[in-house]
Protein backbone atom coordinates (compact mmCIF):
# COMPACT_ATOMS: atom_id res chain seq x y z
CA UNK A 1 51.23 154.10 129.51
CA UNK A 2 54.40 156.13 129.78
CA UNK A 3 56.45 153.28 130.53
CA UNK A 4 54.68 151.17 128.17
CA UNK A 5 56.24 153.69 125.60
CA UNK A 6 59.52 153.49 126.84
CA UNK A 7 59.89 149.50 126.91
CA UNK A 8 58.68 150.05 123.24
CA UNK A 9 61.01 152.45 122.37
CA UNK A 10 63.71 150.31 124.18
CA UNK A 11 63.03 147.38 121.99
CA UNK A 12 62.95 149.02 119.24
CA UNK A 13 66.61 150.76 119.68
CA UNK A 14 67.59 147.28 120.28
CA UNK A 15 65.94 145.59 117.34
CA UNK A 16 67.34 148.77 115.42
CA UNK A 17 71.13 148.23 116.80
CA UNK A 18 71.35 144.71 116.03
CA UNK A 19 69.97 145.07 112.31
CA UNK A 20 72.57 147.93 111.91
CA UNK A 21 75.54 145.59 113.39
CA UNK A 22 74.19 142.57 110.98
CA UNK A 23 74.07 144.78 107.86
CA UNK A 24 77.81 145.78 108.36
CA UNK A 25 79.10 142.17 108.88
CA UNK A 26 76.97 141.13 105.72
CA UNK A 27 78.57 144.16 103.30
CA UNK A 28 81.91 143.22 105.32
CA UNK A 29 81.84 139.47 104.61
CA UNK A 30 80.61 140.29 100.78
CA UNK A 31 83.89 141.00 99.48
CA UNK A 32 85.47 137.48 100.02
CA UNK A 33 82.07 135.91 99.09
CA UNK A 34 82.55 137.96 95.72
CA UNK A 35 86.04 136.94 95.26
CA UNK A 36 85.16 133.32 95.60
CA UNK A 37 82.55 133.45 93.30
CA UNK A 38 84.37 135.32 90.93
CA UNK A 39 86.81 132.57 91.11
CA UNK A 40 84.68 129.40 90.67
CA UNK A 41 82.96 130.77 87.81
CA UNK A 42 85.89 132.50 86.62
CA UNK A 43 84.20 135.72 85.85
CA UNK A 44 86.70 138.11 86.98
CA UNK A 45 89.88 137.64 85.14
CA UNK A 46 92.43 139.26 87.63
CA UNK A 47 92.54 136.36 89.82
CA UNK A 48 94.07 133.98 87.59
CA UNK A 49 96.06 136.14 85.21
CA UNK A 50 98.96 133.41 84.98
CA UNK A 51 96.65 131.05 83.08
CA UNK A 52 95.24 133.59 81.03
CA UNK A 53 98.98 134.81 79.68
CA UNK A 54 99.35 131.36 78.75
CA UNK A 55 96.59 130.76 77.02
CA UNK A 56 97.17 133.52 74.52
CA UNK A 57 98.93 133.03 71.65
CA UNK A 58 101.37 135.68 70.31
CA UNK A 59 100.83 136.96 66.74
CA UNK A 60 104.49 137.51 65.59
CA UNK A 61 103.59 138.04 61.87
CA UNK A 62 102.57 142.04 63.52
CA UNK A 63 103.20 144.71 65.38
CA UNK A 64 101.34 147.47 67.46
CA UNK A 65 102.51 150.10 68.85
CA UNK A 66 101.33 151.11 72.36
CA UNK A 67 101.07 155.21 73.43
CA UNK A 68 101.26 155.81 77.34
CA UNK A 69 99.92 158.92 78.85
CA UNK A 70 99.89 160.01 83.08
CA UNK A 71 97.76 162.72 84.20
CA UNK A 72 96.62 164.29 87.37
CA UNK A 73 93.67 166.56 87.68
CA UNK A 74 94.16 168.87 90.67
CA UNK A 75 96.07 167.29 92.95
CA UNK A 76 100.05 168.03 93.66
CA UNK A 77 101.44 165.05 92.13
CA UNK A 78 103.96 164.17 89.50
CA UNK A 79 102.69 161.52 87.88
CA UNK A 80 104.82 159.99 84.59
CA UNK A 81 105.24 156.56 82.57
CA UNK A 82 108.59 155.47 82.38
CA UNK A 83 108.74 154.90 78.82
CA UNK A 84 106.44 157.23 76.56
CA UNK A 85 105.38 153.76 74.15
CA UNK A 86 106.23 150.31 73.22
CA UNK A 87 106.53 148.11 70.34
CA UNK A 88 104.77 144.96 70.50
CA UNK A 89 103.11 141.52 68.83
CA UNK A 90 99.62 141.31 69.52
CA UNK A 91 99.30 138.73 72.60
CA UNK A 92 102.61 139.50 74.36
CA UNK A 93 102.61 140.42 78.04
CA UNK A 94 103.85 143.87 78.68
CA UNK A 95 105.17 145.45 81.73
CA UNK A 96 105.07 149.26 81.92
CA UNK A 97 106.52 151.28 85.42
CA UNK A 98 104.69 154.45 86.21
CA UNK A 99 106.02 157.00 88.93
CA UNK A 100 104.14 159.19 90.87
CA UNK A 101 105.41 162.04 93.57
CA UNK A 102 103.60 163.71 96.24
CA UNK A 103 104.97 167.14 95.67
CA UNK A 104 102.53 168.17 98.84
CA UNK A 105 103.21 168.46 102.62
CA UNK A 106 100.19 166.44 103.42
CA UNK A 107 99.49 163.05 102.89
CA UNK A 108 97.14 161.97 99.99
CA UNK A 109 94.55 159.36 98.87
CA UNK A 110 93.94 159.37 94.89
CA UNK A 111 92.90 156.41 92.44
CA UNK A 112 93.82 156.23 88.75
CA UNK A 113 90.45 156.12 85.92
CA UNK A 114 91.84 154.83 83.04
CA UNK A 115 90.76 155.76 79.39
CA UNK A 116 91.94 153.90 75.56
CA UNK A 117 92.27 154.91 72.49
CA UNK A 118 90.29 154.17 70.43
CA UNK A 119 87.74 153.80 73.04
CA UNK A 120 86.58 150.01 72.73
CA UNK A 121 90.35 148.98 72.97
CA UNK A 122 89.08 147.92 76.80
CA UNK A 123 87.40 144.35 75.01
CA UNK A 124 90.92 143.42 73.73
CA UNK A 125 93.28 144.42 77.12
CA UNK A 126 93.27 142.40 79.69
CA UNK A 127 95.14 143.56 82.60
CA UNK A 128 97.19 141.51 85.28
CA UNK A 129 98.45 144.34 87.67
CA UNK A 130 97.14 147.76 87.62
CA UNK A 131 97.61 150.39 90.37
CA UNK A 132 94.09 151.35 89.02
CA UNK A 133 92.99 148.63 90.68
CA UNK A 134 93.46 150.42 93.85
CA UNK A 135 93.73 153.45 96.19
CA UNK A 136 97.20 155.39 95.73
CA UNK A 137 97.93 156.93 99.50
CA UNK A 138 101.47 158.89 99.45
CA UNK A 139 102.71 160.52 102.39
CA UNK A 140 104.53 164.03 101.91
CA UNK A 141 107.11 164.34 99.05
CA UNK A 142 106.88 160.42 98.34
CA UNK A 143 107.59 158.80 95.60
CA UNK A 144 106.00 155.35 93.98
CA UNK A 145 106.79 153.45 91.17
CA UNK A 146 104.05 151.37 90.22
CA UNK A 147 103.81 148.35 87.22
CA UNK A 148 100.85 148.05 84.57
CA UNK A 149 101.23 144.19 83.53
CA UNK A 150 99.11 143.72 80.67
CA UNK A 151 98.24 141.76 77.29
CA UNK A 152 96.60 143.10 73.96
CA UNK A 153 94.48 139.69 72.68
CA UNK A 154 95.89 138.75 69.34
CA UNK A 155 92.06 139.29 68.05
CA UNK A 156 93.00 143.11 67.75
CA UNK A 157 91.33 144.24 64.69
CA UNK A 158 94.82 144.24 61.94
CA UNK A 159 93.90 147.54 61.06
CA UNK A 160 94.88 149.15 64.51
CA UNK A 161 98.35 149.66 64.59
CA UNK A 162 98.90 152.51 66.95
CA UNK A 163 97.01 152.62 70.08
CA UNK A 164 96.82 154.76 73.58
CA UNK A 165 96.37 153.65 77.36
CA UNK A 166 96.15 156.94 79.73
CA UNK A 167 95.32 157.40 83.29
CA UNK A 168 94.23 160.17 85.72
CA UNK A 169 94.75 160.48 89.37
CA UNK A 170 91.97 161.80 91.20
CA UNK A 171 91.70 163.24 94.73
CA UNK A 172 89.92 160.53 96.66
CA UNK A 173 87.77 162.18 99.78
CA UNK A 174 88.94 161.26 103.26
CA UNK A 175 87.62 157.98 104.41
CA UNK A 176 86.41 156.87 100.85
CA UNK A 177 86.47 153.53 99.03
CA UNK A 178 88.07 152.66 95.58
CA UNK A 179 86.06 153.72 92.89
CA UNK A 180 84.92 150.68 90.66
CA UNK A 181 85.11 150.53 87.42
């Protein structure tokens, strides 16, 4: 009976092992499957973002004007956009360099959250490049600059002329995954 038990128990541990070893190569070999997919059906815009700037047409008969704001919230960072706003038509790419410095002695993992202004200005940006896309890991006392590429769609309501894009570095835990958003 006893080692009837054990055999059991054996198996099981086995059975148990392999199902643990096949769920981690199934969520590992998800993110390519994703990717594909996102791809063939062209739901995610980033992969293809040279097709999408040229399919926009710039409205020249108007101009925004684009606010940037950098924050951190509690980590030991400088974190800054190199130019405080920009002048733009409606449907013309823009580039924007932020710099961030590790003013720490240890090394640190953080990700950017971005936020608009007014809040539903997300449906009309459509971002190429974006260090938000990603996890920001700086050594001690480094320093990154980092582009934003980015278009506002000519469909831009006419009566929003002044608009802001902010981020906000977080503190990622050790060992943890980009936040998706």
């Amino acid at each position: 009976m006893v080692e009837n038990k054990a055999a059991t128990n054996a198996l099981m541990l086995k059975k148990l092992l392999i199902f643990t070893v096949m769920m981690f190569l199934f969520g590992y070999a998800l993110v390519p499957f994703y990717e594909k997919f996102c791809e063939v059906t062209g739901i995610n815009n980033l992969l293809q973002p040279d097709k999408q700037s040229k399919e926009i047409q710039v409205d020249k008969s108007r101009w925004i004007t684009i606010e940037f704001d950098a924050n951190i919230q509690g980590l030991p960072w400088e974190f800054k956009s190199m130019q405080s706003s920009a002048r733009i038509h409606p449907g013309e790419p823009v580039t924007v360099m932020y710099e961030i410095t590790n003013m720490s002695d240890r090394e640190i993992s953080a990700q950017a959250i971005p936020s608009y202004s007014p809040r539903f200005l997300d449906k009309y940006l459509k971002k190429f490049e974006c260090f938000c896309f990603t996890k920001q890991v700086l050594k001690p006392k480094e320093t990154k600059q980092m582009p934003v590429q980015f278009v506002i769609e000519p469909s831009l309501p006419a009566e929003l002329q002044t608009m802001t894009i902010s981020y906000t570095f977080f503190e990622l835990p050790a060992n943890s995954s980009v936040i998706k958003k």
